[in-house]
C-alpha atoms as a PDB file:
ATOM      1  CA  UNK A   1      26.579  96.610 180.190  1.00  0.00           C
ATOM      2  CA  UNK A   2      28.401  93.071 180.705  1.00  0.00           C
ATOM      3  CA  UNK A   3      25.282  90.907 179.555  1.00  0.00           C
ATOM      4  CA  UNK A   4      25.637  93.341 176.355  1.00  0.00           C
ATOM      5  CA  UNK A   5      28.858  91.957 175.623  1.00  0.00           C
ATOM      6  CA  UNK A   6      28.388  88.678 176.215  1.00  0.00           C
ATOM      7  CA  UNK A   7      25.458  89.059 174.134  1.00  0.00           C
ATOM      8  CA  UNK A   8      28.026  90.847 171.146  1.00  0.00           C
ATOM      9  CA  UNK A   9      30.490  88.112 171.187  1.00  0.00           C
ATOM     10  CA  UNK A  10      28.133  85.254 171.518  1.00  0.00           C
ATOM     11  CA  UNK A  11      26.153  86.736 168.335  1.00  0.00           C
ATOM     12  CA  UNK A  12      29.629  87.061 166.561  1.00  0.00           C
ATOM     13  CA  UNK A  13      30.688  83.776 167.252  1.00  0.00           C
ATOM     14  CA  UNK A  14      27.237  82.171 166.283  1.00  0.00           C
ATOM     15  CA  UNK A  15      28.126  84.148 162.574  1.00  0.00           C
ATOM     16  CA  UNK A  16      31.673  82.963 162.293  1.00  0.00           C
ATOM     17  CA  UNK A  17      30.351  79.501 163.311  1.00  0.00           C
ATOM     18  CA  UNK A  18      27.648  79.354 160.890  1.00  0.00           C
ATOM     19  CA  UNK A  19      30.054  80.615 157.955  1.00  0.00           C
ATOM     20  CA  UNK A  20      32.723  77.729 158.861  1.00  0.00           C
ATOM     21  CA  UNK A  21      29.520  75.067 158.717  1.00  0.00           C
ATOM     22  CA  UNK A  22      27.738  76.099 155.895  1.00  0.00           C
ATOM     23  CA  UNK A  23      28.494  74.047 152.723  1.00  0.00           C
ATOM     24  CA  UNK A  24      30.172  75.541 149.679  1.00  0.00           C
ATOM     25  CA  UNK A  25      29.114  74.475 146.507  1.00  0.00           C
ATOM     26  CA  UNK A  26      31.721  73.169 144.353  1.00  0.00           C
ATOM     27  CA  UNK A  27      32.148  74.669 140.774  1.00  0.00           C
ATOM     28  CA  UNK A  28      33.154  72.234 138.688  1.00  0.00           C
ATOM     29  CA  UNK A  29      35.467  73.468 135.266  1.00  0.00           C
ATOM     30  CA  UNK A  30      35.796  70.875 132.300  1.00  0.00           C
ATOM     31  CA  UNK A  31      39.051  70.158 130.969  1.00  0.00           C
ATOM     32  CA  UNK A  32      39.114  68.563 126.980  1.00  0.00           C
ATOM     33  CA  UNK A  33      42.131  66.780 125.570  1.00  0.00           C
ATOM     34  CA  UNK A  34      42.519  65.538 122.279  1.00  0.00           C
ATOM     35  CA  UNK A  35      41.728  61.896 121.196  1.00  0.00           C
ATOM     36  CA  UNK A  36      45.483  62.426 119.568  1.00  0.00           C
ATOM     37  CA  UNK A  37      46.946  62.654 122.870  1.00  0.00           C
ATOM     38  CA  UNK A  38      46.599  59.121 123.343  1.00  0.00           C
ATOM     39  CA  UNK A  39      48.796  56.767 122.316  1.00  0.00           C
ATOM     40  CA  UNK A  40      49.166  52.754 122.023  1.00  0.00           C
ATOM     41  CA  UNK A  41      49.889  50.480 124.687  1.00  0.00           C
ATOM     42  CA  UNK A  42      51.846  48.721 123.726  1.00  0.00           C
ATOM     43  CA  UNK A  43      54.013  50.174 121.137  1.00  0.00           C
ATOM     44  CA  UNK A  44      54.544  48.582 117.654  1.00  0.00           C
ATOM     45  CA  UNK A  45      55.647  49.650 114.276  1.00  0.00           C
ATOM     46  CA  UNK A  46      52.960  46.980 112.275  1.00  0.00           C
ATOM     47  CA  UNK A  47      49.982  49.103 112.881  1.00  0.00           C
ATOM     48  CA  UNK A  48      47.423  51.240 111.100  1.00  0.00           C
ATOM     49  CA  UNK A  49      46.828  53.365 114.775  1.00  0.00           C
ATOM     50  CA  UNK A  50      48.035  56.533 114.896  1.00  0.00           C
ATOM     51  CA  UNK A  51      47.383  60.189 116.184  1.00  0.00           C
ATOM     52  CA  UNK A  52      45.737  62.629 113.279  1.00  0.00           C
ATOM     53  CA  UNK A  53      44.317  65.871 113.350  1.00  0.00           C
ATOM     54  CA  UNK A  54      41.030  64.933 114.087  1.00  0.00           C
ATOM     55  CA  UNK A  55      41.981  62.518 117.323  1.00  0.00           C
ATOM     56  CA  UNK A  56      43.557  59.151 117.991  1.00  0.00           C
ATOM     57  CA  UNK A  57      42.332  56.429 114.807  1.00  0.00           C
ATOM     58  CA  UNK A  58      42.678  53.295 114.330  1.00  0.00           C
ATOM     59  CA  UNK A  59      43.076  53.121 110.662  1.00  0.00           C
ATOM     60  CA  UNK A  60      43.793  48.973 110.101  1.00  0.00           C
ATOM     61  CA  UNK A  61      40.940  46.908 108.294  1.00  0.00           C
ATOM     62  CA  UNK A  62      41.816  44.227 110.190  1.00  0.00           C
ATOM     63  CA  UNK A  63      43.457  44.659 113.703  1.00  0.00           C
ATOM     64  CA  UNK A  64      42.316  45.899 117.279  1.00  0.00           C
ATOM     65  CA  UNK A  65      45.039  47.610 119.036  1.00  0.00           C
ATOM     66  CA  UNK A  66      44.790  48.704 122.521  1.00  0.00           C
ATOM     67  CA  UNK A  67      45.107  52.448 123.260  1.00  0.00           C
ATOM     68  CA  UNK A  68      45.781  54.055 126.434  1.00  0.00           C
ATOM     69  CA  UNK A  69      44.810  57.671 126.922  1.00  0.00           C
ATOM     70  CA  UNK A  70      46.021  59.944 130.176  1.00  0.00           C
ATOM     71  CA  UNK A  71      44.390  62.290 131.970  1.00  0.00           C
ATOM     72  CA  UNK A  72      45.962  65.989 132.703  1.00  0.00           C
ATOM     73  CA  UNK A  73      45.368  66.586 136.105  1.00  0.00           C
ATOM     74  CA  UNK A  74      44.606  70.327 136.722  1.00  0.00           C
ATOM     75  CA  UNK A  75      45.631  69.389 140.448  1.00  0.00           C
ATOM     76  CA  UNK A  76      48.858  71.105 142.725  1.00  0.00           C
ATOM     77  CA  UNK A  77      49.759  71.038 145.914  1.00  0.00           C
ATOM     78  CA  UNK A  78      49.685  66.996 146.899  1.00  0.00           C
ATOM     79  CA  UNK A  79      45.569  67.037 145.639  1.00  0.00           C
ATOM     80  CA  UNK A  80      45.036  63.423 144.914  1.00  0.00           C
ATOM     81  CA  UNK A  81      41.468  63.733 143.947  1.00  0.00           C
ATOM     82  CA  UNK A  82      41.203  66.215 141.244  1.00  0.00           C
ATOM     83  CA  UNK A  83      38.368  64.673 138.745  1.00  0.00           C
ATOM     84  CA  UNK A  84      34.615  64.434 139.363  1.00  0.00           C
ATOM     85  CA  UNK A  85      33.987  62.434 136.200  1.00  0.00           C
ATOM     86  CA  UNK A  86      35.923  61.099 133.290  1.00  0.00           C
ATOM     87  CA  UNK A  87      34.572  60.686 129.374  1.00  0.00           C
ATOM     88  CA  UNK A  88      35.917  59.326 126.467  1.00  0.00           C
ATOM     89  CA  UNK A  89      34.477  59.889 122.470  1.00  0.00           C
ATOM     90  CA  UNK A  90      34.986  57.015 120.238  1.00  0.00           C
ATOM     91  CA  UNK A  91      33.589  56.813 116.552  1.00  0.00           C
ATOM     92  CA  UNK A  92      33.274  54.615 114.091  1.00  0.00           C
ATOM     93  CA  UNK A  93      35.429  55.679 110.899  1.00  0.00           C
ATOM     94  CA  UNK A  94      33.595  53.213 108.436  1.00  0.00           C
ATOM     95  CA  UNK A  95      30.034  53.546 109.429  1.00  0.00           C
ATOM     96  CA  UNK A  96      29.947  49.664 110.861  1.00  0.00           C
ATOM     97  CA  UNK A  97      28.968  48.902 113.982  1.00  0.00           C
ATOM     98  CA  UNK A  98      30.891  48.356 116.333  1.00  0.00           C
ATOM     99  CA  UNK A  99      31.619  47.420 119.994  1.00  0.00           C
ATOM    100  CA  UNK A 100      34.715  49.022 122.257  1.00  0.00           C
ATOM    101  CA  UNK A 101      35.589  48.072 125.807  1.00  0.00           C
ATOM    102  CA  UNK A 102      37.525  50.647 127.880  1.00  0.00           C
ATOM    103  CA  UNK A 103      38.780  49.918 130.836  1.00  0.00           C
ATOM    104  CA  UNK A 104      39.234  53.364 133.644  1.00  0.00           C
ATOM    105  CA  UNK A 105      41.896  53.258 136.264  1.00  0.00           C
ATOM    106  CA  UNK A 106      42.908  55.285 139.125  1.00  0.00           C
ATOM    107  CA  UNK A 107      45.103  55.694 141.765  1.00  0.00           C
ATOM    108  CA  UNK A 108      48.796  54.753 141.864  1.00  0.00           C
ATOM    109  CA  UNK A 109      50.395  52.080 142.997  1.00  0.00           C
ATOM    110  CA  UNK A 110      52.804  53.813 145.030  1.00  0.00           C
ATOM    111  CA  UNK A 111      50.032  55.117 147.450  1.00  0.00           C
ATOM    112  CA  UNK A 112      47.207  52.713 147.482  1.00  0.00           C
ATOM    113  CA  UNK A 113      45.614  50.001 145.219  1.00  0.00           C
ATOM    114  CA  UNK A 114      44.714  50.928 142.010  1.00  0.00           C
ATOM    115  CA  UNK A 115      40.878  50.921 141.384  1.00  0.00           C
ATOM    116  CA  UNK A 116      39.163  50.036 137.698  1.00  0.00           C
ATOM    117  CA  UNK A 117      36.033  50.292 136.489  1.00  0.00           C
ATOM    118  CA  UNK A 118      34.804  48.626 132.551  1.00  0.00           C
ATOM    119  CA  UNK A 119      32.642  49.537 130.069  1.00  0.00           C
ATOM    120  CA  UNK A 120      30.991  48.749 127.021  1.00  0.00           C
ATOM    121  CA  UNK A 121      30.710  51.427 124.407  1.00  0.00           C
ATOM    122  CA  UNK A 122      28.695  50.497 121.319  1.00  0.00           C
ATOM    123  CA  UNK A 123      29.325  52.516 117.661  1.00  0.00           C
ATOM    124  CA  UNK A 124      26.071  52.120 115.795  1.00  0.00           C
ATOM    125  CA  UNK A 125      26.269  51.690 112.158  1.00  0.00           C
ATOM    126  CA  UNK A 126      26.620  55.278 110.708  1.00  0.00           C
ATOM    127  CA  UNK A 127      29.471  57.157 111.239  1.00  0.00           C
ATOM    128  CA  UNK A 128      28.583  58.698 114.934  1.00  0.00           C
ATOM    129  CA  UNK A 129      30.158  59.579 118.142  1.00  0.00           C
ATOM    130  CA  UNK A 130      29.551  57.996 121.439  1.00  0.00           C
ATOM    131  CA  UNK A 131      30.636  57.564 124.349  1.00  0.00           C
ATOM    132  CA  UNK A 132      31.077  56.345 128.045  1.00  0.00           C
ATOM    133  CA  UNK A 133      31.700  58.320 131.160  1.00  0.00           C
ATOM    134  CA  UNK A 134      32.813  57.642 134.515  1.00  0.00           C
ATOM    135  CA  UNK A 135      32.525  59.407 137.476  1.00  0.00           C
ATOM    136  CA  UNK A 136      32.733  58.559 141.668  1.00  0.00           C
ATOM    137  CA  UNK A 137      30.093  55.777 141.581  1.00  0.00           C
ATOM    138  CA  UNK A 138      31.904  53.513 139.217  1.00  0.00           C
ATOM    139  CA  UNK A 139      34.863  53.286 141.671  1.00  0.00           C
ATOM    140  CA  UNK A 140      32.890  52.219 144.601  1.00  0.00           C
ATOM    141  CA  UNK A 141      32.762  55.778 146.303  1.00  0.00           C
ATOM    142  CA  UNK A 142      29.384  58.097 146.814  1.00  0.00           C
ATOM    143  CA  UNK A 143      27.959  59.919 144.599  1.00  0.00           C
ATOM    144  CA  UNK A 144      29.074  63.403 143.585  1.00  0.00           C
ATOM    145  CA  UNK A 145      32.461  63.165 145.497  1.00  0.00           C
ATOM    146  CA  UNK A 146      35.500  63.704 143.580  1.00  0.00           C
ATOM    147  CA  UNK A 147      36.985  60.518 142.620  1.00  0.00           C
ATOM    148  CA  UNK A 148      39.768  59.030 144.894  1.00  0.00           C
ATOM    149  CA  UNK A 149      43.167  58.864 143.366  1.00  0.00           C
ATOM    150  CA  UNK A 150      42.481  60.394 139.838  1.00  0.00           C
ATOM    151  CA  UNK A 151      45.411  62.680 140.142  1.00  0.00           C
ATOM    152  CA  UNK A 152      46.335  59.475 138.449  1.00  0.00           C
ATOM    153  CA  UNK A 153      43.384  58.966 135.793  1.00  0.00           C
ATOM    154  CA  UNK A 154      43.566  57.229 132.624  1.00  0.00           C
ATOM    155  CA  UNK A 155      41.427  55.097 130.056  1.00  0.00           C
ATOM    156  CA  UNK A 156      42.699  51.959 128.306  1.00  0.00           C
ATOM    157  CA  UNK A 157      40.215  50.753 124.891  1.00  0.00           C
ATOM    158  CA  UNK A 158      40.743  47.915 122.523  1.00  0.00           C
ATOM    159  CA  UNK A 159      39.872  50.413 119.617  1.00  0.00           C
ATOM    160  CA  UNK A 160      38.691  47.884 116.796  1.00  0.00           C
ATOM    161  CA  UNK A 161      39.275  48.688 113.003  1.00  0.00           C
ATOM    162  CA  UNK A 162      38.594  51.550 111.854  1.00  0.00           C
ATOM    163  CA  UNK A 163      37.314  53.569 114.963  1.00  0.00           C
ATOM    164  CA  UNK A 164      38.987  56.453 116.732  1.00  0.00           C
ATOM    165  CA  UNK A 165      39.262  58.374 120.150  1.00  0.00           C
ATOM    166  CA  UNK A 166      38.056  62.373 118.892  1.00  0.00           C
ATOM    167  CA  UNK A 167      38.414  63.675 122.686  1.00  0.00           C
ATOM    168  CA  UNK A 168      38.388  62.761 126.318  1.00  0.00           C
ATOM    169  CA  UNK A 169      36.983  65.523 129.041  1.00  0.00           C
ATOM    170  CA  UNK A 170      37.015  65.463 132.764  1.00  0.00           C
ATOM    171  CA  UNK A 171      35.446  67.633 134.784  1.00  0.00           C
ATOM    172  CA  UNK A 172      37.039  68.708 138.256  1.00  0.00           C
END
């Protein structure tokens, strides 16, 4: 009778162990905020950039202006590292080509250095949608993983003449 409850409890905690071990899969949820939420980096009163309906344009003929566009972190409780990936849709207004660099940060100063990541996004010459994405690679961390500090995630773009942010989306 003692063997058979060694034998229980051993089998019990060989279950509890394996449940505590055994990877969980992470569902991921994608969060979309309008290209109008961003806003310009530097703030000016001489420009043709401004929010509209259908996202974040820059309506000049002539100037680039730089645009900076947040994240909303779905993240509570002190999580630091709420986004898997990061993406960012830019079109071109005129159907000209064109050729956008956005730079990705994240982290915060306060708690760490802050770690970027560029990229080229190029508009072709009808008037299309593309984009760039991001995700844990790009900041030097392995693949998959959420992506270190993006409690704190945003996406800065010299947005040439007529082009405009429609939407950023990060999954988390």
């Amino acid at each position: 009778m003692h063997n058979l409850r060694i034998s229980a409890a051993l089998a019990g905690f060989m279950v509890a162990y394996a449940l505590v071990i055994t990877p969980v899969a992470i569902a991921s949820t994608t969060l979309t905020m309008q290209g109008a939420s961003c806003q310009l980096s530097i703030p000016t009163t001489n420009t043709g950039v401004r929010p509209k309906a259908t996202g974040f344009r820059n309506e000049s003929t002539t100037t680039a202006n730089f645009v900076i566009c947040t994240f909303v972190s779905p993240a509570s409780g002190g999580n630091n590292d709420s986004f898997l990936s990061g993406f960012i849709n830019i079109a071109s207004l005129d159907g000209v080509a064109k050729t956008v660099t956005c730079t990705a940060v994240v982290g915060s100063q306060a708690l760490g250095p802050l770690k970027y990541s560029t990229k080229t996004i190029e508009l072709p010459t009808y008037v299309a949608f593309n984009g760039a994405h991001w995700d844990s690679t790009d900041f030097g961390e392995p693949a998959g993983s959420t992506i270190d500090g993006s409690i704190w995630f945003s996406i800065t773009c010299n947005l040439p003449p007529q082009a405009g942010i429609a939407y950023l989306s990060g999954e988390y």
